[in-house]
C-alpha atoms as a PDB file:
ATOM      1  CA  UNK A   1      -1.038   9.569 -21.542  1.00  0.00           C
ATOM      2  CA  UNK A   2      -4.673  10.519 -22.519  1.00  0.00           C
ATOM      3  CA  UNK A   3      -5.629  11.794 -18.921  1.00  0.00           C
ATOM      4  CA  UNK A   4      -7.180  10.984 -15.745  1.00  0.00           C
ATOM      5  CA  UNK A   5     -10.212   8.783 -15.169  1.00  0.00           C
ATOM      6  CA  UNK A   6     -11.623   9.307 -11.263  1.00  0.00           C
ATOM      7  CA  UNK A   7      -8.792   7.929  -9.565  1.00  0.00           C
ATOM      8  CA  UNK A   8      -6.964   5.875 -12.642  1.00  0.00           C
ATOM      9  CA  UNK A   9      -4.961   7.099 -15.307  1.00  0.00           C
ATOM     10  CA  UNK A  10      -6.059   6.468 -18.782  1.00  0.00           C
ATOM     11  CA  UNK A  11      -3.486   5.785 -21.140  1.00  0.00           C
ATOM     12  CA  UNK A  12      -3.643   4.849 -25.158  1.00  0.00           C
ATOM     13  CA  UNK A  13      -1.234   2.831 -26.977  1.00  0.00           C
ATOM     14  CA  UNK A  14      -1.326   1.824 -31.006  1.00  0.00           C
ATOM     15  CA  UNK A  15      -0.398  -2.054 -30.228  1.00  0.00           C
ATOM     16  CA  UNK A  16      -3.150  -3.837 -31.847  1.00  0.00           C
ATOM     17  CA  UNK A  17      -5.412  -5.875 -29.589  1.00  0.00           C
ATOM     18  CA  UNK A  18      -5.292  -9.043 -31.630  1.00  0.00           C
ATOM     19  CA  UNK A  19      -2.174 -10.509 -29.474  1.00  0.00           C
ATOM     20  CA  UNK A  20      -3.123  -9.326 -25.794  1.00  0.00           C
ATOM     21  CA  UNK A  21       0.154  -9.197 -24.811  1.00  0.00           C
ATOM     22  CA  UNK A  22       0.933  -6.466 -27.378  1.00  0.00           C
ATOM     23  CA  UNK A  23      -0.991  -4.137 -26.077  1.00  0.00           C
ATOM     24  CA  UNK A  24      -0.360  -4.881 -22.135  1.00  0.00           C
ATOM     25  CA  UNK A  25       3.680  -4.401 -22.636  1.00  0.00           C
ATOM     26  CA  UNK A  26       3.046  -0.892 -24.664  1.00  0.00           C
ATOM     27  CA  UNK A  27       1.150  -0.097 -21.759  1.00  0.00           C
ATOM     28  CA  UNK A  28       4.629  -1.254 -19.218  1.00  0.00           C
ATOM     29  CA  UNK A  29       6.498   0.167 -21.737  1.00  0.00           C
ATOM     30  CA  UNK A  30       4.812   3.449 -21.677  1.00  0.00           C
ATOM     31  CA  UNK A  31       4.920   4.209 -17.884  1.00  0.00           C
ATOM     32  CA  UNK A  32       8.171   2.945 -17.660  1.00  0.00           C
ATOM     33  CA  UNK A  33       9.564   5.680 -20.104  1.00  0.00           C
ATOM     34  CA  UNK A  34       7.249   8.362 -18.347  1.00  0.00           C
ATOM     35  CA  UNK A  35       8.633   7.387 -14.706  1.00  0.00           C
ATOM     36  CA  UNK A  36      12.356   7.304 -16.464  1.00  0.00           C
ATOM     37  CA  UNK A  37      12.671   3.125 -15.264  1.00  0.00           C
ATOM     38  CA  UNK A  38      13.182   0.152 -17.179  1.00  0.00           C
ATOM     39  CA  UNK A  39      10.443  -1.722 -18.751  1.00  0.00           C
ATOM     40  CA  UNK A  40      11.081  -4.372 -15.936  1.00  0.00           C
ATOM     41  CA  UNK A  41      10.247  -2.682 -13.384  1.00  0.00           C
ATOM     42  CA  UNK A  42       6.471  -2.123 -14.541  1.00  0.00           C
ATOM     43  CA  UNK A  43       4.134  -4.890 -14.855  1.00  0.00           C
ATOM     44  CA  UNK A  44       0.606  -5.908 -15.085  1.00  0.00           C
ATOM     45  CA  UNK A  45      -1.161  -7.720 -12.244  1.00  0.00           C
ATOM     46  CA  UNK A  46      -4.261  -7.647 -13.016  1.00  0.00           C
ATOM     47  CA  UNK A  47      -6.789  -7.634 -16.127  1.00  0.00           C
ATOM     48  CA  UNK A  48      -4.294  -8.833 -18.848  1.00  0.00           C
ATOM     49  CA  UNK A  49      -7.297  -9.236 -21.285  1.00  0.00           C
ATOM     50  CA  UNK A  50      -9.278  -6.378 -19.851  1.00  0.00           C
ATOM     51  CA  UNK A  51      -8.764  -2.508 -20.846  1.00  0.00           C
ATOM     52  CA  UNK A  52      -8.701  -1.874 -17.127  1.00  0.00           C
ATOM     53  CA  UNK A  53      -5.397  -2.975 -15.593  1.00  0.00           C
ATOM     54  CA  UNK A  54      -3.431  -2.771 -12.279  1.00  0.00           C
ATOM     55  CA  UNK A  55      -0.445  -2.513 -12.933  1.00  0.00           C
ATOM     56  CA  UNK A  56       2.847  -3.143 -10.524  1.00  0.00           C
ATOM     57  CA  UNK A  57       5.350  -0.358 -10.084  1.00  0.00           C
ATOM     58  CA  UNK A  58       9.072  -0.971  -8.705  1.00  0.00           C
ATOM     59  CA  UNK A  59      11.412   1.494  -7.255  1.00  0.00           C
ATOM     60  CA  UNK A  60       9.690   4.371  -8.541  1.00  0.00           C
ATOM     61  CA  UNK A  61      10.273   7.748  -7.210  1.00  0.00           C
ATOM     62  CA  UNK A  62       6.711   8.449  -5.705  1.00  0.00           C
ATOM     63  CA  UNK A  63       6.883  12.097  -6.279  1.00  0.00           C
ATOM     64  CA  UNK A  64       7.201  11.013 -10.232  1.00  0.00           C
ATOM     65  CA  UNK A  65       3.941   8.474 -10.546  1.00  0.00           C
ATOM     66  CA  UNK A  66       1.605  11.180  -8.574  1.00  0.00           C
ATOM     67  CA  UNK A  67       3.230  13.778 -11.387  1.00  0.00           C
ATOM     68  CA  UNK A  68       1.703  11.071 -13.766  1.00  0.00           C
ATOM     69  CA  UNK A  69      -1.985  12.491 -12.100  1.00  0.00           C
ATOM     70  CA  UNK A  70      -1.449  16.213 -12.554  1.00  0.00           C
ATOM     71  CA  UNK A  71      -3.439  16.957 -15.493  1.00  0.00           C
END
């Protein structure tokens, strides 16, 4: 997790940007081992190709993605 951006999170990953889906499932992969879920349950619906994403959250405790914004 590199920090907050206004009212996003901004998060780095090493996944090389050649293959966009590299990149997008570090991303899932990331927050889902933050928020202590499986990869599954974190997806991207929205700007695959872009940096910016929205991503999809499932059965996450909400107390643990607004810890995810304390910085």
């Amino acid at each position: 997790m590199a920090g907050r951006l206004g009212d996003r999170l901004k998060v780095r990953v090493t996944a090389r940007r050649r293959r966009i889906e590299k990149p997008t499932k570090a991303v899932c992969r990331l927050l889902a081992k933050h928020l202590h879920l499986k990869p599954a349950q974190v997806r991207v619906v929205g700007g695959k190709t872009s940096p910016e994403k929205r991503i999809e959250i499932i059965d996450a405790d909400p107390n643990a993605v607004a810890a995810l914004f304390e910085f």
